[in-house]
C-alpha atoms as a PDB file:
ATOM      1  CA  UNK A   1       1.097-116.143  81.472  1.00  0.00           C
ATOM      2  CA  UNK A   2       1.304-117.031  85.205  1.00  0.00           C
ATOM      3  CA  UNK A   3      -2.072-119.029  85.227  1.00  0.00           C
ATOM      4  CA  UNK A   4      -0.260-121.102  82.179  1.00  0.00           C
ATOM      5  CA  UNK A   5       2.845-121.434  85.033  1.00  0.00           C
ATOM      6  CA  UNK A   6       1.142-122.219  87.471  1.00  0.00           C
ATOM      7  CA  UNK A   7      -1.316-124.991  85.542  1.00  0.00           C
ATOM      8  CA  UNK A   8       1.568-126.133  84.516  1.00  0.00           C
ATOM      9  CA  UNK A   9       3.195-126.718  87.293  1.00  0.00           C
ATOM     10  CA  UNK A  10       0.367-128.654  89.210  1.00  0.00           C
ATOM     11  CA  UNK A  11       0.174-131.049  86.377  1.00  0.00           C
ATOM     12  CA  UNK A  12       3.666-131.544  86.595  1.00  0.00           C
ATOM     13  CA  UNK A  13       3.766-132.090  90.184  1.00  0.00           C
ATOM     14  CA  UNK A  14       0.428-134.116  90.482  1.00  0.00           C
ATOM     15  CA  UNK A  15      -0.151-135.678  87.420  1.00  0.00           C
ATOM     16  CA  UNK A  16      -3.585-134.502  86.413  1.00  0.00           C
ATOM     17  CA  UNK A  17      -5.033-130.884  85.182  1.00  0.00           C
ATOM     18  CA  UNK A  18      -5.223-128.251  87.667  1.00  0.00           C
ATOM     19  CA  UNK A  19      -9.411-127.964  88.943  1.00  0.00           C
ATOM     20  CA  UNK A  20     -10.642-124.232  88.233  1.00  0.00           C
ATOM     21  CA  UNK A  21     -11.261-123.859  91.889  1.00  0.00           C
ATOM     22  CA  UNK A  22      -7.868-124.598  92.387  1.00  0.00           C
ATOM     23  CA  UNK A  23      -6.260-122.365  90.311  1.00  0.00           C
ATOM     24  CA  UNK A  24      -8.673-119.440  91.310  1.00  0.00           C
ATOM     25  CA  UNK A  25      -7.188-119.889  95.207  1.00  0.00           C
ATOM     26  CA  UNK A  26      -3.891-119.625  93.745  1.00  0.00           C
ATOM     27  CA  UNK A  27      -4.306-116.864  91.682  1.00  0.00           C
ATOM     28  CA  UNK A  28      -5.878-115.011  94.558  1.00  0.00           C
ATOM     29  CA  UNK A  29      -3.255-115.897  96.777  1.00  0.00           C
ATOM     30  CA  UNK A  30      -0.516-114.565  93.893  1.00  0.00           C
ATOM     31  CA  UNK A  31      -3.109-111.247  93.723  1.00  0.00           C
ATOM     32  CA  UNK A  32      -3.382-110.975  97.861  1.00  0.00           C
ATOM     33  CA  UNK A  33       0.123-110.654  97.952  1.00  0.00           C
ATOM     34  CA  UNK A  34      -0.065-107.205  95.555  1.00  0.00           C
ATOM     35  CA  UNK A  35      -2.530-105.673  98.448  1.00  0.00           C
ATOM     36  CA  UNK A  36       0.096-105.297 101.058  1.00  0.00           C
ATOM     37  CA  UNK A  37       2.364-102.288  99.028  1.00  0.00           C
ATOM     38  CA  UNK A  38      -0.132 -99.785  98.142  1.00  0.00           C
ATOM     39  CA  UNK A  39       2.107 -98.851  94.718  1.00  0.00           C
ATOM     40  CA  UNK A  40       1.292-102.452  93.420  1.00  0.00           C
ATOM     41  CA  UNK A  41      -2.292-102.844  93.541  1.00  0.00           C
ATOM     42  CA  UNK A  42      -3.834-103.219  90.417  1.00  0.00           C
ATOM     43  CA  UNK A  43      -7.433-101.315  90.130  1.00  0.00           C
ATOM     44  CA  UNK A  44     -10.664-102.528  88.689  1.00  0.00           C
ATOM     45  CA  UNK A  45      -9.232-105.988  87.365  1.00  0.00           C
ATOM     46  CA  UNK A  46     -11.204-108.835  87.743  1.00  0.00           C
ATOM     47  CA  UNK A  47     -10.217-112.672  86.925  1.00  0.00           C
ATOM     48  CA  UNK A  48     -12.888-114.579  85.723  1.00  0.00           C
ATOM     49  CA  UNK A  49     -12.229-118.728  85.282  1.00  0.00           C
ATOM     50  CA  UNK A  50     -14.675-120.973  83.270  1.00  0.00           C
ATOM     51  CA  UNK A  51     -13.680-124.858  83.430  1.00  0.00           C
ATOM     52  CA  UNK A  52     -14.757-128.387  83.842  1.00  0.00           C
ATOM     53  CA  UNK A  53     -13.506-129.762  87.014  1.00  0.00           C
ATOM     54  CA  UNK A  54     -13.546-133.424  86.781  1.00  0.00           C
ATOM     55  CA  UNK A  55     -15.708-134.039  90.439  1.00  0.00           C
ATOM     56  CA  UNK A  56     -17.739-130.974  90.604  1.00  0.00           C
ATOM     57  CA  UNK A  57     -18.811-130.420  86.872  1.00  0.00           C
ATOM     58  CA  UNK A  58     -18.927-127.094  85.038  1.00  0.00           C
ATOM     59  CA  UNK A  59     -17.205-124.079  87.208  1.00  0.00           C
ATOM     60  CA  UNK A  60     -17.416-120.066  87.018  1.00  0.00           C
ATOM     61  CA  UNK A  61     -15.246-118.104  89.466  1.00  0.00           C
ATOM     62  CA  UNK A  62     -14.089-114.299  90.038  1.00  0.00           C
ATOM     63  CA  UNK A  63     -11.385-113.062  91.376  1.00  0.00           C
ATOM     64  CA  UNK A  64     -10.633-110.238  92.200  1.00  0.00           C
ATOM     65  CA  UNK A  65      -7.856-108.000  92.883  1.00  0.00           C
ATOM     66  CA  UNK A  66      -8.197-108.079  96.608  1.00  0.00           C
ATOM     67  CA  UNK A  67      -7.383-111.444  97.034  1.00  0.00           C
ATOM     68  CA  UNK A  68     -11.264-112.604  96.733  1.00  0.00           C
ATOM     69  CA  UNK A  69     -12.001-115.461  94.874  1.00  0.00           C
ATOM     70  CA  UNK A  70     -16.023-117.088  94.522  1.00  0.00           C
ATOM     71  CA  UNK A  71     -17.955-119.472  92.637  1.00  0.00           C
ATOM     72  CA  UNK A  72     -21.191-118.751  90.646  1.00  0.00           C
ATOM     73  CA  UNK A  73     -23.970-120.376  88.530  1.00  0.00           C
ATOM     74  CA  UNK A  74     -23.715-117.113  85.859  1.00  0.00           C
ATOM     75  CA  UNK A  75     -21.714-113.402  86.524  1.00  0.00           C
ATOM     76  CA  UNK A  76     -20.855-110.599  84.860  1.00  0.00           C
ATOM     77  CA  UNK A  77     -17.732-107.974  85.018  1.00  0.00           C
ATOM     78  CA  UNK A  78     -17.329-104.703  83.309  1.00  0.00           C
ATOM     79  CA  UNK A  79     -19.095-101.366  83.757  1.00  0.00           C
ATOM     80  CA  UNK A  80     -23.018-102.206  83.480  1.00  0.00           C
ATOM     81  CA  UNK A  81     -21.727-105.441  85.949  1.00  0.00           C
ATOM     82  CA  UNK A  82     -25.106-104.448  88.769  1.00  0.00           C
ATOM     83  CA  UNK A  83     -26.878-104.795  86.087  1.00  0.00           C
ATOM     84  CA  UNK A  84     -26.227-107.628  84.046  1.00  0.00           C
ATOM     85  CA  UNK A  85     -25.586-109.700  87.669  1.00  0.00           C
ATOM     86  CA  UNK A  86     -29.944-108.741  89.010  1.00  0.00           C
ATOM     87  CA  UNK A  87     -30.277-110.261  85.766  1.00  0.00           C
ATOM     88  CA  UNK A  88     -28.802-112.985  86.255  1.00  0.00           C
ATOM     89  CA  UNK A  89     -29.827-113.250  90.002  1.00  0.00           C
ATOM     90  CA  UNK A  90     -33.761-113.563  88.439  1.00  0.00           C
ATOM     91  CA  UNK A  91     -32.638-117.081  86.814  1.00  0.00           C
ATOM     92  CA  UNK A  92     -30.103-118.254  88.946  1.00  0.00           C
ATOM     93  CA  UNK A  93     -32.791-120.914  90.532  1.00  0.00           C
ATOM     94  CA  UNK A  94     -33.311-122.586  86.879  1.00  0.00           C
ATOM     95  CA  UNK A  95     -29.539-122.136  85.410  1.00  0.00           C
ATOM     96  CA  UNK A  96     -28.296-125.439  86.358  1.00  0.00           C
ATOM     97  CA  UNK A  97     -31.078-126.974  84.452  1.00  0.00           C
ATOM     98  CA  UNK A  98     -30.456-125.381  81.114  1.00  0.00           C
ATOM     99  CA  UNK A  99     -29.504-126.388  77.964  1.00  0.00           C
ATOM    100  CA  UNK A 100     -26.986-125.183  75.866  1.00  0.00           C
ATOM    101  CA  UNK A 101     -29.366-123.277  73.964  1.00  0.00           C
ATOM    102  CA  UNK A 102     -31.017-122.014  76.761  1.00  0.00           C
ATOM    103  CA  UNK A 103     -27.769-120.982  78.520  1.00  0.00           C
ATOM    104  CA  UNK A 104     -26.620-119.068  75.579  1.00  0.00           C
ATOM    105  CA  UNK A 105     -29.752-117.285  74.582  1.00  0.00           C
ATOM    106  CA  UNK A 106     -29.713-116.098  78.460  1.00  0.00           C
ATOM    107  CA  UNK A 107     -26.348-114.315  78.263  1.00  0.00           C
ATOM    108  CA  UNK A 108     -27.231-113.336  75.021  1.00  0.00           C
ATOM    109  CA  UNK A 109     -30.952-111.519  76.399  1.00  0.00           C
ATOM    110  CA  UNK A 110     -28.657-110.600  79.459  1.00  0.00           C
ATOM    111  CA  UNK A 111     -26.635-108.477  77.726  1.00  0.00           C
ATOM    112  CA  UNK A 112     -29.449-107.053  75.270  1.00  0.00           C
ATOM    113  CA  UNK A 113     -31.050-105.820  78.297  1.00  0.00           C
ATOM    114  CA  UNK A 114     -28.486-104.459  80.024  1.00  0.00           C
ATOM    115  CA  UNK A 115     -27.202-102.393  76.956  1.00  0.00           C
ATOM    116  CA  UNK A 116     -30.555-101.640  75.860  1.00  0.00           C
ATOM    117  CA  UNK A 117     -29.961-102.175  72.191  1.00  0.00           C
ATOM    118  CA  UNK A 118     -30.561-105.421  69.637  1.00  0.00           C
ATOM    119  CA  UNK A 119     -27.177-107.161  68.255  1.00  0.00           C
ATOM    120  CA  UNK A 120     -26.659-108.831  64.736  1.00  0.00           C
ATOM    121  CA  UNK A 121     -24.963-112.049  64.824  1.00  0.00           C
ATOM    122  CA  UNK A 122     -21.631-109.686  63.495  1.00  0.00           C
ATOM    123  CA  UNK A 123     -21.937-107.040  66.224  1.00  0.00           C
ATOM    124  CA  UNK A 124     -21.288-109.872  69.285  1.00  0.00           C
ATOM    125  CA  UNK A 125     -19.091-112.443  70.285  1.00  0.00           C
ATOM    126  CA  UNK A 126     -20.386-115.891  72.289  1.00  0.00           C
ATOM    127  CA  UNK A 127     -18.023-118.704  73.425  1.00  0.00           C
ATOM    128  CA  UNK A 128     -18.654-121.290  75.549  1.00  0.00           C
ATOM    129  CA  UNK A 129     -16.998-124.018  77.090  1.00  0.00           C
ATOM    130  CA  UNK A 130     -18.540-127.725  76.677  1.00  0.00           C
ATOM    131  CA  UNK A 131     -18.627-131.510  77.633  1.00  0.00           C
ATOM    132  CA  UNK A 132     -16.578-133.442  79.903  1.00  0.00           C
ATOM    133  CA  UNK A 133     -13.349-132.532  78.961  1.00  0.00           C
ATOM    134  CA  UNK A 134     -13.951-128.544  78.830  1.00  0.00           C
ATOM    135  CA  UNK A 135     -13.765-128.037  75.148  1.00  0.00           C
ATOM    136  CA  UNK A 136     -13.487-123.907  74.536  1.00  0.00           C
ATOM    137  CA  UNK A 137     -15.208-122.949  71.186  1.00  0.00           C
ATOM    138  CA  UNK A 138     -16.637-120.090  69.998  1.00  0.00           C
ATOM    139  CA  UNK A 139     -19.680-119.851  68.136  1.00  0.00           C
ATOM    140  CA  UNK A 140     -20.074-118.856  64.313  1.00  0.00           C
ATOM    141  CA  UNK A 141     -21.798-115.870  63.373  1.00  0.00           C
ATOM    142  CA  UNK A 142     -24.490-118.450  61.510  1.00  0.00           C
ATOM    143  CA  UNK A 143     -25.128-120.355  64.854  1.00  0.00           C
ATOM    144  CA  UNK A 144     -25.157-116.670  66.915  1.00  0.00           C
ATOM    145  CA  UNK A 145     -27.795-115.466  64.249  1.00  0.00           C
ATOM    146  CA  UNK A 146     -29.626-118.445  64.572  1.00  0.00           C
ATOM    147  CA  UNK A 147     -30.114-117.928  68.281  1.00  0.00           C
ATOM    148  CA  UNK A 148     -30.890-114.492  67.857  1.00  0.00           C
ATOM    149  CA  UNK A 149     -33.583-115.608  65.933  1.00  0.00           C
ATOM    150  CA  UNK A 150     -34.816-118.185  68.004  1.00  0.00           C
ATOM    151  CA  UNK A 151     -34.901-115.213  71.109  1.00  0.00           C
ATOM    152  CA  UNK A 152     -37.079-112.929  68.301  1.00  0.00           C
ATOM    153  CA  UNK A 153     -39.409-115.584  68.097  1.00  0.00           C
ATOM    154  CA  UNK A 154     -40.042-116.257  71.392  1.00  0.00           C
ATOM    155  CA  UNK A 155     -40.312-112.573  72.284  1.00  0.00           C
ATOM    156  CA  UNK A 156     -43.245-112.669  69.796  1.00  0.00           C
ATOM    157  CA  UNK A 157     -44.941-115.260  71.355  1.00  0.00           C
END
């Protein structure tokens, strides 16, 4: 509810949509302020932002509870996080150059490997967010299937 305030308020104020970079320094700064009274510190929450910012393209930053706040090609959170992010660190070099396809089969392999187990397209969720103006959609379970396929095939080959 506060990132809705304070997006918002910067469009108010300026005109324009608030840039994802933006908003992570400000939530940072809002989550900094929480580190200095130890009985406020939330543990083990992590903020991750996925936009289009209008200059610098297609953004993905994490913040964290300290105050933290860092851009990346592809990350992970959650409790297999080392795992799923050396996976990610082994394609970082050709991310920017994917397709869509090839950007969601990744997360989708990513987290296959990291959990060790095969998915159905009704056991797993993919969204993504797409074009110029930063369309969110998520994906049916007919277009998750049919990239499940697609990774089956090329694991035969």
């Amino acid at each position: 509810q506060r990132m809705r305030y304070e997006a918002a308020d910067f469009e108010f104020k300026y005109g324009y949509s608030i840039p994802p970079a933006v908003l992570a320094k400000r939530m940072a700064d809002i989550a900094q302020v929480n580190t200095q009274s130890a009985s406020m510190r939330p543990l083990a929450v992590v903020l991750m932002i996925v936009g289009i910012d209008d200059v610098k393209g297609p953004q993905v930053l994490k913040v964290d509870p300290a105050g933290h706040y860092l851009p990346f090609k592809g990350t992970a959170s959650g409790s297999k996080e080392q795992e799923a992010t050396n996976f990610l660190e082994k394609r970082v070099d050709n991310i920017p150059e994917y397709s869509f396809d090839e950007t969601v089969r990744t997360a989708i392999v990513c987290l296959g490997s990291v959990l060790g187990s095969d998915f159905r397209g009704s056991e797993i969720e993919v969204a993504a967010v797409t074009g110029k103006d930063g369309k969110f959609r998520s994906l049916t379970e007919e277009e998750i299937e049919d990239h499940l396929n697609a990774i089956a095939d090329d694991a035969d080959s």
